[in-house]
N, C-alpha and C. Protein backbone atom coordinates (compact mmCIF):
# COMPACT_ATOMS: atom_id res chain seq x y z
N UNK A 1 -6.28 13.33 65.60
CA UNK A 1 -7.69 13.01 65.88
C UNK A 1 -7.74 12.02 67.03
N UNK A 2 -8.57 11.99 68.44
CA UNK A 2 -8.41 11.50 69.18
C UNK A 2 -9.49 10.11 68.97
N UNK A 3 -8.38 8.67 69.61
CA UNK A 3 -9.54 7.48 69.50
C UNK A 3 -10.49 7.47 69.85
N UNK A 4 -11.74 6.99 69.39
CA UNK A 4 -12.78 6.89 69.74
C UNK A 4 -12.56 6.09 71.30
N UNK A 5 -11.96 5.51 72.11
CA UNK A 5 -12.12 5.06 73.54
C UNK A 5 -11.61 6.25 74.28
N UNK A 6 -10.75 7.15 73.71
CA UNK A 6 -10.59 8.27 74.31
C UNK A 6 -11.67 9.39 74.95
N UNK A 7 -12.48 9.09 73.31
CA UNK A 7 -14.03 10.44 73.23
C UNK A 7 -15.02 9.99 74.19
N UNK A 8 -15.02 8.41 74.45
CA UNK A 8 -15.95 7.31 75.10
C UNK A 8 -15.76 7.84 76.70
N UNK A 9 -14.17 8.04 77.19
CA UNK A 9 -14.16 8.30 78.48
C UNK A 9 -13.80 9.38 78.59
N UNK A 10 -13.65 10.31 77.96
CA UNK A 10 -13.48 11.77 78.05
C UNK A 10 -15.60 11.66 78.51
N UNK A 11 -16.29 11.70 77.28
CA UNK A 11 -17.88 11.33 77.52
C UNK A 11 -17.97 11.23 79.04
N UNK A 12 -17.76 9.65 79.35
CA UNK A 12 -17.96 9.41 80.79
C UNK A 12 -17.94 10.08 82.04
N UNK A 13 -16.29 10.83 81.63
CA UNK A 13 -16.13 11.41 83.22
C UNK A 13 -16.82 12.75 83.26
N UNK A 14 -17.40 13.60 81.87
CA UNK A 14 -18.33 14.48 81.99
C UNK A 14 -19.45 14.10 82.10
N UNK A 15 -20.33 13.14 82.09
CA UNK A 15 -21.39 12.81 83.10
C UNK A 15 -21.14 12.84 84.06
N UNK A 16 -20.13 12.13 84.68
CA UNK A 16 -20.21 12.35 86.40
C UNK A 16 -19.69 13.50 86.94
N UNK A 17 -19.16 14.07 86.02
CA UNK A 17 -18.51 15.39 86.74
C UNK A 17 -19.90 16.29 86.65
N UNK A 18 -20.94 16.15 86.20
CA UNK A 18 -22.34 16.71 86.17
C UNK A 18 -23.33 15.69 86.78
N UNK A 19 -23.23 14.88 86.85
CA UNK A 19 -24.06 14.15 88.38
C UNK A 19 -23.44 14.21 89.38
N UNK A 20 -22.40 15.20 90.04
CA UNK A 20 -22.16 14.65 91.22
C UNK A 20 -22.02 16.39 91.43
N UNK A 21 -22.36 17.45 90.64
CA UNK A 21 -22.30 18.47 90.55
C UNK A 21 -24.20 18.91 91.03
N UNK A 22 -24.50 17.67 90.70
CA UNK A 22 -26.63 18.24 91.47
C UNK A 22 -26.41 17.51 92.63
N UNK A 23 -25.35 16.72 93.26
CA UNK A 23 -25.23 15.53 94.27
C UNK A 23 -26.11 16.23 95.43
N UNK A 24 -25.73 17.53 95.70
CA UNK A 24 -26.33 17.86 96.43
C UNK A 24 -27.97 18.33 96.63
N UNK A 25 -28.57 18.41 95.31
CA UNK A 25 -29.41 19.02 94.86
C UNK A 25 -30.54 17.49 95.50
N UNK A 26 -30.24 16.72 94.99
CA UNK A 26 -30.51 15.24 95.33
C UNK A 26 -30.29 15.11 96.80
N UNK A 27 -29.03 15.44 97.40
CA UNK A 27 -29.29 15.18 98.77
C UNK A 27 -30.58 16.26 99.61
N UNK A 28 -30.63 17.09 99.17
CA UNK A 28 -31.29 18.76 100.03
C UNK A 28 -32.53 17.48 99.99
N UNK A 29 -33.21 16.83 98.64
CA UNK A 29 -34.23 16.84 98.20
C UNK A 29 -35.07 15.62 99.38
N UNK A 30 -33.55 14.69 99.36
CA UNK A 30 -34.16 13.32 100.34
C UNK A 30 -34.93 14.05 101.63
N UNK A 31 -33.57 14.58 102.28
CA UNK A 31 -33.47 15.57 103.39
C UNK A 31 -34.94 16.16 103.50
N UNK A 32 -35.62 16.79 102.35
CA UNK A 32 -36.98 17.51 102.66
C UNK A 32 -38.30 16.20 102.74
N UNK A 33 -37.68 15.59 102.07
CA UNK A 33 -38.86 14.31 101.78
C UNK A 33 -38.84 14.10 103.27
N UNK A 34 -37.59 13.05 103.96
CA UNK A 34 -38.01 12.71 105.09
C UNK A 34 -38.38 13.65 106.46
N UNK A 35 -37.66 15.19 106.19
CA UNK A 35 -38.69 16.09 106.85
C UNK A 35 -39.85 16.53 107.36
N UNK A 36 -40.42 16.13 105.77
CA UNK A 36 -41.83 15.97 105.31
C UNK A 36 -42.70 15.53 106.22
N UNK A 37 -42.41 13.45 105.55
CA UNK A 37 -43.05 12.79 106.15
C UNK A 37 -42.72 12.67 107.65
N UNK A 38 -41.91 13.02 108.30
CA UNK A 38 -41.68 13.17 109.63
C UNK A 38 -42.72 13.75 110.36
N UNK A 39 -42.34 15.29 109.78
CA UNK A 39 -43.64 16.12 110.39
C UNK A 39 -44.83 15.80 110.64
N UNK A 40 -45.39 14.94 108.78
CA UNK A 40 -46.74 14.89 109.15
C UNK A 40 -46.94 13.26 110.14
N UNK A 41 -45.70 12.47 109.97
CA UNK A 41 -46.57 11.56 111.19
C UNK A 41 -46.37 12.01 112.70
N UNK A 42 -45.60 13.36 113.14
CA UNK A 42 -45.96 13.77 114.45
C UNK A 42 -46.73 14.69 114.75
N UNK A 43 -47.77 15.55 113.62
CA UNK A 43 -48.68 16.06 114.06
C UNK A 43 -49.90 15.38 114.02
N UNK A 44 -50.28 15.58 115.20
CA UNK A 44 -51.58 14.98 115.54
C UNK A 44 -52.72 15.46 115.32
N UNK A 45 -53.51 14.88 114.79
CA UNK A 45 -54.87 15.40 113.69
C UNK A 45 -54.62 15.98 112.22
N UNK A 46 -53.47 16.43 112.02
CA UNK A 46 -53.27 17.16 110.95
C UNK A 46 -53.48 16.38 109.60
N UNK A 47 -54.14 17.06 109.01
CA UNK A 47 -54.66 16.53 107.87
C UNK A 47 -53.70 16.42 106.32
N UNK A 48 -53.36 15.73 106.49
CA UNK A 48 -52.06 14.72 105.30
C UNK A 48 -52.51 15.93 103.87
N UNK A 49 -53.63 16.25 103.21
CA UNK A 49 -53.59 17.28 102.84
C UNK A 49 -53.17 18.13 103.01
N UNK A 50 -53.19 18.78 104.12
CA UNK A 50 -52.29 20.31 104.60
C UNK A 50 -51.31 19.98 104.83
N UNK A 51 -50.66 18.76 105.19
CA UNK A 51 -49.08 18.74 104.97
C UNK A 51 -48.67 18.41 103.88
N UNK A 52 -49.34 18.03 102.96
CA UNK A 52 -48.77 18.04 101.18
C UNK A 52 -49.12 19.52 101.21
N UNK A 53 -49.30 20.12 101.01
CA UNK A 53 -49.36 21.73 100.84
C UNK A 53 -48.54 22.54 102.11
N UNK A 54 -47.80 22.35 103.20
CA UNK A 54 -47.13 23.11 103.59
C UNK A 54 -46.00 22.76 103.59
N UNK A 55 -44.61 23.67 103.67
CA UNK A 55 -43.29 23.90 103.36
C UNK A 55 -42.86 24.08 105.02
N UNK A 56 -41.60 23.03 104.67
CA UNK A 56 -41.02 23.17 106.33
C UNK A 56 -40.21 24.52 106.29
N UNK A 57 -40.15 24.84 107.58
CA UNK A 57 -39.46 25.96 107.07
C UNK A 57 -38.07 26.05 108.30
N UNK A 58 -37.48 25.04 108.06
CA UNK A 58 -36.17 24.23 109.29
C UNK A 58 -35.28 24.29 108.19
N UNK A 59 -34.09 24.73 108.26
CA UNK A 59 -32.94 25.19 106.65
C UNK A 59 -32.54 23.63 106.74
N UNK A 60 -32.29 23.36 105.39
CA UNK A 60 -31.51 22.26 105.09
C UNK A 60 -30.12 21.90 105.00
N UNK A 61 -29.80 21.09 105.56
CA UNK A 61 -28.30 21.11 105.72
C UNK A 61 -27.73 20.53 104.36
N UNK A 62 -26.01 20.33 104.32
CA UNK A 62 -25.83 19.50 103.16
C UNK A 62 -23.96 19.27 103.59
N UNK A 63 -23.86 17.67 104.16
CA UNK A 63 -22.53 17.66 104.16
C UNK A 63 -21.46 18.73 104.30
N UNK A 64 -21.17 18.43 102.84
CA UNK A 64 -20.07 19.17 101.93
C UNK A 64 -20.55 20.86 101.87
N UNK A 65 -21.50 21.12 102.21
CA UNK A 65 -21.85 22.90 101.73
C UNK A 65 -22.31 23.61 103.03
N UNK A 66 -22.49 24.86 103.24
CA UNK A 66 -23.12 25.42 104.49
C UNK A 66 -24.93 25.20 104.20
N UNK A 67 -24.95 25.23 105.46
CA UNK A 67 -26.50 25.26 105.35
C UNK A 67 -27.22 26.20 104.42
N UNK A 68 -28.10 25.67 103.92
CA UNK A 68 -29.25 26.62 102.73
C UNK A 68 -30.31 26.42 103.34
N UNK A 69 -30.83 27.83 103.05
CA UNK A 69 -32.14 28.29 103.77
C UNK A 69 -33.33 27.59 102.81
N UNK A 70 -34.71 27.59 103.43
CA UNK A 70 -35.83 27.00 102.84
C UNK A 70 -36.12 27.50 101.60
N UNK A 71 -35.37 28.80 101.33
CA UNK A 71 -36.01 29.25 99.39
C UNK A 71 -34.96 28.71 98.54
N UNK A 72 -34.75 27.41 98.68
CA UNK A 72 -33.69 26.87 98.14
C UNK A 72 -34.60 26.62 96.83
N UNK A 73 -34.01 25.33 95.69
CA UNK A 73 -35.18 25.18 95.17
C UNK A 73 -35.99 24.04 95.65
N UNK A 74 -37.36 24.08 95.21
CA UNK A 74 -38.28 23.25 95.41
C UNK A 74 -38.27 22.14 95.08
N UNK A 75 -38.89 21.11 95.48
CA UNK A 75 -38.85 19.47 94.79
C UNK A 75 -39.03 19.14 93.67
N UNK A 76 -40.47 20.38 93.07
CA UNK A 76 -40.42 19.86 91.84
C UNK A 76 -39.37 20.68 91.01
N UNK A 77 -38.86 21.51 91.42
CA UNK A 77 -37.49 21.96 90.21
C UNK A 77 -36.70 20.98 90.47
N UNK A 78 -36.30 20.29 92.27
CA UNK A 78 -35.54 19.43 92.16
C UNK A 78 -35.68 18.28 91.29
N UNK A 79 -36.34 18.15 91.47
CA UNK A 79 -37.54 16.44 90.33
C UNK A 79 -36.81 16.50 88.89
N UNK A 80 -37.50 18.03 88.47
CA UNK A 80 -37.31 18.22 86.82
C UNK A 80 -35.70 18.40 86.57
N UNK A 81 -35.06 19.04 87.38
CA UNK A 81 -33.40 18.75 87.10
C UNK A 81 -32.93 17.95 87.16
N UNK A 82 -33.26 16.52 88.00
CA UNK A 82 -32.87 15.29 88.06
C UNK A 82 -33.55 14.56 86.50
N UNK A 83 -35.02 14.99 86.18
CA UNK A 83 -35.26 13.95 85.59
C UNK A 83 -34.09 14.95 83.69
N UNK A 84 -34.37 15.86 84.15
CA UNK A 84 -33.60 16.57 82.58
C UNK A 84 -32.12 16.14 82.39
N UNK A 85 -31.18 15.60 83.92
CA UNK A 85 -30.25 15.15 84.15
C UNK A 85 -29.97 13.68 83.45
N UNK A 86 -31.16 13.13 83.91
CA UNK A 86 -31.10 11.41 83.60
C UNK A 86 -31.48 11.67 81.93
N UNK A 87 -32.35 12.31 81.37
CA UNK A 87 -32.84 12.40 79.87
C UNK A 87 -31.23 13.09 79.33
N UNK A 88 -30.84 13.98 80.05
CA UNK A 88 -29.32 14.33 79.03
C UNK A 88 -28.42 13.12 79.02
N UNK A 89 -28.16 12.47 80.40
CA UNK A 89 -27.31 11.61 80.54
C UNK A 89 -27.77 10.00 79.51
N UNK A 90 -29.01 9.83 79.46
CA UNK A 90 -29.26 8.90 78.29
C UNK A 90 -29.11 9.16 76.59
N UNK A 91 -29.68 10.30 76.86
CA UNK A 91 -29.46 10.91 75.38
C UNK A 91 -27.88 10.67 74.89
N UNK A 92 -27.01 11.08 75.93
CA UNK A 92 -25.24 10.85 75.99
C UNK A 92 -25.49 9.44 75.78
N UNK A 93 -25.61 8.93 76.61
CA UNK A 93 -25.05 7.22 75.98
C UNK A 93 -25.93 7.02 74.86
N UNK A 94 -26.72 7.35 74.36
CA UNK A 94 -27.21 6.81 73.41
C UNK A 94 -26.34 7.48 72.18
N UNK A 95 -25.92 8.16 72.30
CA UNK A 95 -25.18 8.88 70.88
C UNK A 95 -23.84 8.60 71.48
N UNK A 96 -23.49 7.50 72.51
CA UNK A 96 -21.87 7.42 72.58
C UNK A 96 -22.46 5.50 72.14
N UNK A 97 -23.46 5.14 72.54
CA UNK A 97 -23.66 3.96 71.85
C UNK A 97 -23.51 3.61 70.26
N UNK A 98 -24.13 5.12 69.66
CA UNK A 98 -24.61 5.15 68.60
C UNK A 98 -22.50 5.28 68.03
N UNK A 99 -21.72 6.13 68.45
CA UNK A 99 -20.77 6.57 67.95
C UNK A 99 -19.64 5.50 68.22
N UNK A 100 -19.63 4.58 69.44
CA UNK A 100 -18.75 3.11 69.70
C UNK A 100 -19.43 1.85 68.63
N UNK A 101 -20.93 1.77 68.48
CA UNK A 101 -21.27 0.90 67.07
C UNK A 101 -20.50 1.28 66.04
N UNK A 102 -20.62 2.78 65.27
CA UNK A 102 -19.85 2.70 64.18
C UNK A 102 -18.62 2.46 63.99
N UNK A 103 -17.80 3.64 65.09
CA UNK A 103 -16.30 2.80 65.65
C UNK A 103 -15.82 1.29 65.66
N UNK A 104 -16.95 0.40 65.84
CA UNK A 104 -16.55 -0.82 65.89
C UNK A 104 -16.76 -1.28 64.65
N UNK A 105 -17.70 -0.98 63.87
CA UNK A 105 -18.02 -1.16 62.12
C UNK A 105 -16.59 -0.43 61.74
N UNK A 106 -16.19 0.55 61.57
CA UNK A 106 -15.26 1.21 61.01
C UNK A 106 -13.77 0.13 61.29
N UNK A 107 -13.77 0.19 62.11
CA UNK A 107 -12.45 -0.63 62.64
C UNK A 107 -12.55 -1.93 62.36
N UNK A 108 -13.69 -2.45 62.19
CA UNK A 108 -13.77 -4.09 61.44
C UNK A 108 -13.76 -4.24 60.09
N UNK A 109 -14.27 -2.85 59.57
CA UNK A 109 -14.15 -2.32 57.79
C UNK A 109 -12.59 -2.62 57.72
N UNK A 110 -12.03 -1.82 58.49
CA UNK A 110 -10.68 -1.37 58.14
C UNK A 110 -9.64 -2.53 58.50
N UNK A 111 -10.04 -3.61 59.26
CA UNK A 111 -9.34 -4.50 59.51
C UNK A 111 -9.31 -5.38 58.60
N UNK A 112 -10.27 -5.66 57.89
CA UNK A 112 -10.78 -6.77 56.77
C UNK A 112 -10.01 -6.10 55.37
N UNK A 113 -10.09 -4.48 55.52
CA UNK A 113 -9.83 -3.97 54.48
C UNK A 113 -7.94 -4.10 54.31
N UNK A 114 -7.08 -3.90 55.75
CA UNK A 114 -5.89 -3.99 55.63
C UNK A 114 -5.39 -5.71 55.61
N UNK A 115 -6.17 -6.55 56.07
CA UNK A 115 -6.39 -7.83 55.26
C UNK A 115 -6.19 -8.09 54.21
N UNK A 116 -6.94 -7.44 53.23
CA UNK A 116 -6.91 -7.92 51.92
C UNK A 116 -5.89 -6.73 51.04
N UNK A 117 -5.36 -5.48 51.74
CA UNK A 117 -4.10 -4.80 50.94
C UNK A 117 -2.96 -5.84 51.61
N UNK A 118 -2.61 -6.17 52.75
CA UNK A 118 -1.82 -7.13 53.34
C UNK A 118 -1.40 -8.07 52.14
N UNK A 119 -2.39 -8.92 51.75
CA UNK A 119 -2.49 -10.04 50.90
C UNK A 119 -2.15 -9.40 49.61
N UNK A 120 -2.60 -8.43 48.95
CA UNK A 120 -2.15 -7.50 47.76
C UNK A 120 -0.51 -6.89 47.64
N UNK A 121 -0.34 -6.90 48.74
CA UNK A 121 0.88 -6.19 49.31
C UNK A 121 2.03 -7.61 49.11
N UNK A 122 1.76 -8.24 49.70
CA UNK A 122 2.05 -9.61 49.06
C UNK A 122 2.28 -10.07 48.20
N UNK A 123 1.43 -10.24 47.63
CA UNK A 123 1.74 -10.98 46.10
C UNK A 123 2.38 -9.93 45.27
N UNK A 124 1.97 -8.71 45.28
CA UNK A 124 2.47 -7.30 44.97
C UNK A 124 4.30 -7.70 44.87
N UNK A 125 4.61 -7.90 46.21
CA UNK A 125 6.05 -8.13 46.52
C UNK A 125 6.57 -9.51 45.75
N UNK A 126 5.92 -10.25 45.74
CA UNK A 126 6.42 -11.31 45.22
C UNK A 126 6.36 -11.49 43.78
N UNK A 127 5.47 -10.67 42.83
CA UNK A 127 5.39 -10.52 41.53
C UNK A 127 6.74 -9.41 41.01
N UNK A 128 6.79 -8.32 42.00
CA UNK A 128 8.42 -7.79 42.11
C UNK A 128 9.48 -7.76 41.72
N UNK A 129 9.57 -9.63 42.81
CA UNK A 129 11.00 -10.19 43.11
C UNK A 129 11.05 -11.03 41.74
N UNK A 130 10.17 -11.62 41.34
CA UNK A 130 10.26 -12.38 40.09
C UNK A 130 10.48 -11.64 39.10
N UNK A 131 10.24 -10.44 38.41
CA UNK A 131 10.59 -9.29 37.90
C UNK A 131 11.45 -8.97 38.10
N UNK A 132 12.01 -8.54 39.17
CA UNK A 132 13.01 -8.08 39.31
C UNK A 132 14.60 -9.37 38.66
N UNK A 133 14.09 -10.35 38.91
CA UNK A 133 14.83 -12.09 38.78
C UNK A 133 14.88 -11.99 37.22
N UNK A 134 13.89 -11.85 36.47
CA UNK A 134 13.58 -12.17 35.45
C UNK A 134 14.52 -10.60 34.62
N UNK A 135 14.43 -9.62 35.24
CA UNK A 135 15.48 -8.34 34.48
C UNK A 135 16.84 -8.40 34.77
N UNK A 136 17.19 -9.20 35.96
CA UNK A 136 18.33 -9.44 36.08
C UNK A 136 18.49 -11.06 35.08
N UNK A 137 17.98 -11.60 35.12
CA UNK A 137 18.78 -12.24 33.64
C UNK A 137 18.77 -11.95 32.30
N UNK A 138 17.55 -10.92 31.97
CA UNK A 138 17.35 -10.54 30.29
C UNK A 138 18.86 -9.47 30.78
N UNK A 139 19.40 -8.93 31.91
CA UNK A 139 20.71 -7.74 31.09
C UNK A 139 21.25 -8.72 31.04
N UNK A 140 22.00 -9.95 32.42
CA UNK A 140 23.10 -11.02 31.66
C UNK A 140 23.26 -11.46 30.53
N UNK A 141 21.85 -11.74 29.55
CA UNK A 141 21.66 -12.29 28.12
C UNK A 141 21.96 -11.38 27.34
N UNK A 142 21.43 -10.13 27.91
CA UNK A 142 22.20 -8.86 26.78
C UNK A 142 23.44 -8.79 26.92
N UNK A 143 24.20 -8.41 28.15
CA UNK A 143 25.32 -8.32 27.99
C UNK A 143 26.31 -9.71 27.60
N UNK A 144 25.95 -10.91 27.38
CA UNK A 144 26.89 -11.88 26.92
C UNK A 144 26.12 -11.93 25.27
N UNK A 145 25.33 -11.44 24.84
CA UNK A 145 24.98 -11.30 23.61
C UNK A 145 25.88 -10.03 23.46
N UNK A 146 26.14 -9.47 23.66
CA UNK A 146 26.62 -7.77 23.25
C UNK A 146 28.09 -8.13 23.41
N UNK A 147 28.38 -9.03 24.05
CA UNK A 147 30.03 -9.71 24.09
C UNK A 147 30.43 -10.59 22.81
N UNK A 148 29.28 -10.75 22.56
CA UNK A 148 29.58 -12.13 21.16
C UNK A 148 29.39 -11.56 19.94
N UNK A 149 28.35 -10.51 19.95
CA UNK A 149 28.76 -9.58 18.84
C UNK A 149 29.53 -8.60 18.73
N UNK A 150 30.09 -8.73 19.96
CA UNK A 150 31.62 -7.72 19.65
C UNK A 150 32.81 -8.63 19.50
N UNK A 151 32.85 -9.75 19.96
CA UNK A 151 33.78 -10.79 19.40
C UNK A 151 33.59 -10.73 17.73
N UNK A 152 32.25 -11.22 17.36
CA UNK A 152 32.00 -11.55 16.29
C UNK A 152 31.93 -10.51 15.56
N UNK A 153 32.12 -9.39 15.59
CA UNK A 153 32.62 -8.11 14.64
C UNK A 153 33.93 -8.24 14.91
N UNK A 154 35.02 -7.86 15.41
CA UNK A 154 36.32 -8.06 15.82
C UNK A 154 36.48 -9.32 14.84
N UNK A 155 36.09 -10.37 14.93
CA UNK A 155 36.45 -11.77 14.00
C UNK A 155 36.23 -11.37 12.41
N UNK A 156 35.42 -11.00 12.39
CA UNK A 156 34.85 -10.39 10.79
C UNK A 156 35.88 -9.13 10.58
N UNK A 157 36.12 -8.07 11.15
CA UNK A 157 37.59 -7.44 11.29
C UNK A 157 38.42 -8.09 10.76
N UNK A 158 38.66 -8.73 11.06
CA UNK A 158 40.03 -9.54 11.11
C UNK A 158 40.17 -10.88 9.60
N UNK A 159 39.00 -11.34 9.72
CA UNK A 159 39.17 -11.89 8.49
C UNK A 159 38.72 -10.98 6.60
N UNK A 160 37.97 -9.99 7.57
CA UNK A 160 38.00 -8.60 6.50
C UNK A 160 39.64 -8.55 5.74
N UNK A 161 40.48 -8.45 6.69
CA UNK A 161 41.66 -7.82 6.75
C UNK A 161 42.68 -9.04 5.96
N UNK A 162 42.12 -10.17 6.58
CA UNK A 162 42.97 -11.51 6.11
C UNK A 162 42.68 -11.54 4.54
N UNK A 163 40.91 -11.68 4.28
CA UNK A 163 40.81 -11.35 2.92
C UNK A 163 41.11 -10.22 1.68
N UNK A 164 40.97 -9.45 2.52
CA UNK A 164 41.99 -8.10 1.55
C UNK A 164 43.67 -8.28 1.59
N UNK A 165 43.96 -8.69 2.35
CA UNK A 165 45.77 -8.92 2.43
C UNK A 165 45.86 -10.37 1.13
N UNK A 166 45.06 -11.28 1.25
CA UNK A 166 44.72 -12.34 0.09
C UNK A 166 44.93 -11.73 -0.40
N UNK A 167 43.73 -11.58 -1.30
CA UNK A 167 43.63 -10.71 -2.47
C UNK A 167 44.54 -9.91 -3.10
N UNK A 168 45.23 -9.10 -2.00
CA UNK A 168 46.43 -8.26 -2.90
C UNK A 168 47.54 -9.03 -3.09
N UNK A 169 47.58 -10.40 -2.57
CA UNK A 169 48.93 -11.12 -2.52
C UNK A 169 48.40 -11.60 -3.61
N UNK A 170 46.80 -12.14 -4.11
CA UNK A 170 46.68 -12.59 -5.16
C UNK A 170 47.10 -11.96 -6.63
N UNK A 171 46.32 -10.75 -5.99
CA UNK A 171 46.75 -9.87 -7.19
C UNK A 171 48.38 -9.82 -8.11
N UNK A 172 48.75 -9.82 -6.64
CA UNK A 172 50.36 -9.90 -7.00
C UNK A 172 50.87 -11.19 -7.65
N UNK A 173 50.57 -11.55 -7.12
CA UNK A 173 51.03 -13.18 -7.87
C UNK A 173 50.45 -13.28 -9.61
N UNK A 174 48.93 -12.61 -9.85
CA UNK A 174 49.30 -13.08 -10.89
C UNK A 174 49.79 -11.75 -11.75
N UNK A 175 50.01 -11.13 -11.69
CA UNK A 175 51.11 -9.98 -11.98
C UNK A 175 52.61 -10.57 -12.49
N UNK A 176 52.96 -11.22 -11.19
CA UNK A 176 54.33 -12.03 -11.28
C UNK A 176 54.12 -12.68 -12.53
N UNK A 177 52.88 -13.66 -12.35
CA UNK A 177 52.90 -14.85 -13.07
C UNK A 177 52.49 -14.43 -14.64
N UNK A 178 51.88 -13.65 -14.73
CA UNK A 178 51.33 -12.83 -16.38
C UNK A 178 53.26 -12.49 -16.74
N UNK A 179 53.68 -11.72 -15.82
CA UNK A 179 54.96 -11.58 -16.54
C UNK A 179 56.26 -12.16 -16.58
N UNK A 180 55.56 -13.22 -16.07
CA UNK A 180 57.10 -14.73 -16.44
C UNK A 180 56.19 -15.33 -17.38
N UNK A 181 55.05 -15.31 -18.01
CA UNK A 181 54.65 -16.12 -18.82
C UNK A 181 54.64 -15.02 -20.29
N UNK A 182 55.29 -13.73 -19.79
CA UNK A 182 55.05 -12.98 -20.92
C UNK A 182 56.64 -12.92 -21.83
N UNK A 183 56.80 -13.13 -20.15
CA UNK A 183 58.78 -12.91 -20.93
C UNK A 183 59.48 -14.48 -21.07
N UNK A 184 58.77 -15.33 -20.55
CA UNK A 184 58.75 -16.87 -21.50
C UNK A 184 58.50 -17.30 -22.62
N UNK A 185 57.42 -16.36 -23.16
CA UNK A 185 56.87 -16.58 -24.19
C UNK A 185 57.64 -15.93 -25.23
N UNK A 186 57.93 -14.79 -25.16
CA UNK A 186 58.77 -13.76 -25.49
C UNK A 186 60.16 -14.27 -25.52
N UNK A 187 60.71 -15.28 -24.83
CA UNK A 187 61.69 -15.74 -24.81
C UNK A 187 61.40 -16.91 -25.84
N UNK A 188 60.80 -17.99 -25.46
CA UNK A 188 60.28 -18.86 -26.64
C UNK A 188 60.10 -18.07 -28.42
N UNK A 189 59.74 -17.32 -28.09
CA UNK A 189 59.41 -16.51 -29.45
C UNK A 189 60.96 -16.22 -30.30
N UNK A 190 61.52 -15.80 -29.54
CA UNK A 190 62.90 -15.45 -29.84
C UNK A 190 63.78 -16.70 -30.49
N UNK A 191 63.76 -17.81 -29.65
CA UNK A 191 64.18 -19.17 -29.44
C UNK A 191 63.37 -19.80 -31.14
N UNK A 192 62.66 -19.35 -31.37
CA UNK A 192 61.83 -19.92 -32.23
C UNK A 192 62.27 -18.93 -33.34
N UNK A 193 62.46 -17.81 -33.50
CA UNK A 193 62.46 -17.20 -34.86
C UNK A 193 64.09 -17.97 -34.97
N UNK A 194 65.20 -18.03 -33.77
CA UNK A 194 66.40 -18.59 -33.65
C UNK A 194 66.60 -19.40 -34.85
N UNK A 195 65.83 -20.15 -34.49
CA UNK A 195 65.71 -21.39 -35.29
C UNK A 195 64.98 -21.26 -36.85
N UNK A 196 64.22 -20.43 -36.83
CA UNK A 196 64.25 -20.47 -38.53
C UNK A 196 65.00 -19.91 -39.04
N UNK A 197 65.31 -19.27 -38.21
CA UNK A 197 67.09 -18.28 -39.32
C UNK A 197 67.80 -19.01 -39.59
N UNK A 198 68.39 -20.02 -38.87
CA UNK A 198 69.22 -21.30 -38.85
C UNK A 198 68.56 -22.35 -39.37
N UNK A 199 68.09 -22.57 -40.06
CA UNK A 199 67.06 -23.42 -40.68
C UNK A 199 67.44 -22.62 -41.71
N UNK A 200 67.24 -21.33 -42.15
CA UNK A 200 67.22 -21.04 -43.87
C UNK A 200 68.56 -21.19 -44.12
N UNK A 201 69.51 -20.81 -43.75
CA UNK A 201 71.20 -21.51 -43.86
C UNK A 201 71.64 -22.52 -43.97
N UNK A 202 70.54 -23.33 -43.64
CA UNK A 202 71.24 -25.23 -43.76
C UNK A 202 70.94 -25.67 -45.08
């Protein structure tokens, strides 16, 4: 889509490339005027009425073009193409006035408007980085939490293991100890009937 200062002088140089396209139309026109009044101040007696009503009839020259004969157009077509010229050519600026106002509203909208995403964009970024700060230490906390409860299972492992190895040593022991106190006793017992046998003999 082309900038609006583009459309502005693209605009421009087609006015003048159409005013300078009647340039001549404008020159023929001077050219007859001072014809005109020429004539009528060198005829003598002639009545300024009849020279507003008669047509020279001497071809008009024009710079840039070959001469054009007197059925060229007339003043007042010349008149009305000049004045339909100047009414198009205002009408143009007025709707390139009308179309550089909004352009300049639009572009001051949009400046104010990337202003305040700028500033959004901003804090945007900086709410981010703190986020981003703040997830990079909740994984460190996970992962040195997730280290300590794998220590601390491994430790519980291990004293799992210490307490069951107890236990069966306990077990064992009193196993041992039930049967030295069984075959002590058992021995005592023996030791003891010993003695009343030997006791009824004395």
């Amino acid at each position: 889509m082309p900038h609006w200062t583009e459309e502005y002088t693209a605009a421009l140089a087609a006015r003048d490339r159409r005013e300078k396209a009647n340039i001549a139309i404008y020159n023929a026109y001077t050219q007859l005027a001072d014809r005109t009044a020429s004539s009528r101040a060198n005829a003598p007696g002639s009545d300024p009425r009849d020279a507003q009503r008669s047509t020279p009839a001497t071809p008009i020259t024009d710079p840039k073009k070959q001469p054009t004969s007197a059925s060229g157009p007339s003043p007042q077509d010349v008149l009305a193409s000049a004045r339909a010229d100047l009414a198009e050519a205002q009408k143009s600026r007025t709707e390139l006035q009308e179309r550089l106002t909004r352009a300049t509203t639009d572009l001051e909208r949009l400046r104010k408007r990337n202003t305040s995403d700028e500033k959004r964009m901003n804090a945007m970024e900086s709410e981010i980085t703190h986020l981003q700060l703040r997830l990079k230490d909740r994984e460190e906390e996970l992962r040195g939490k997730a280290k300590l409860l794998e220590d601390f299972q491994d430790e519980m492992a291990t004293l799992n293991l210490q307490l069951n190895m107890a236990e069966e040593r306990t077990d064992r022991l009193q196993k041992e100890n039930k049967e030295l106190v069984d075959r002590w006793m058992a021995r005592m017992g023996k030791e003891a009937d010993a003695m009343n046998d030997a006791s009824k003999f004395s």
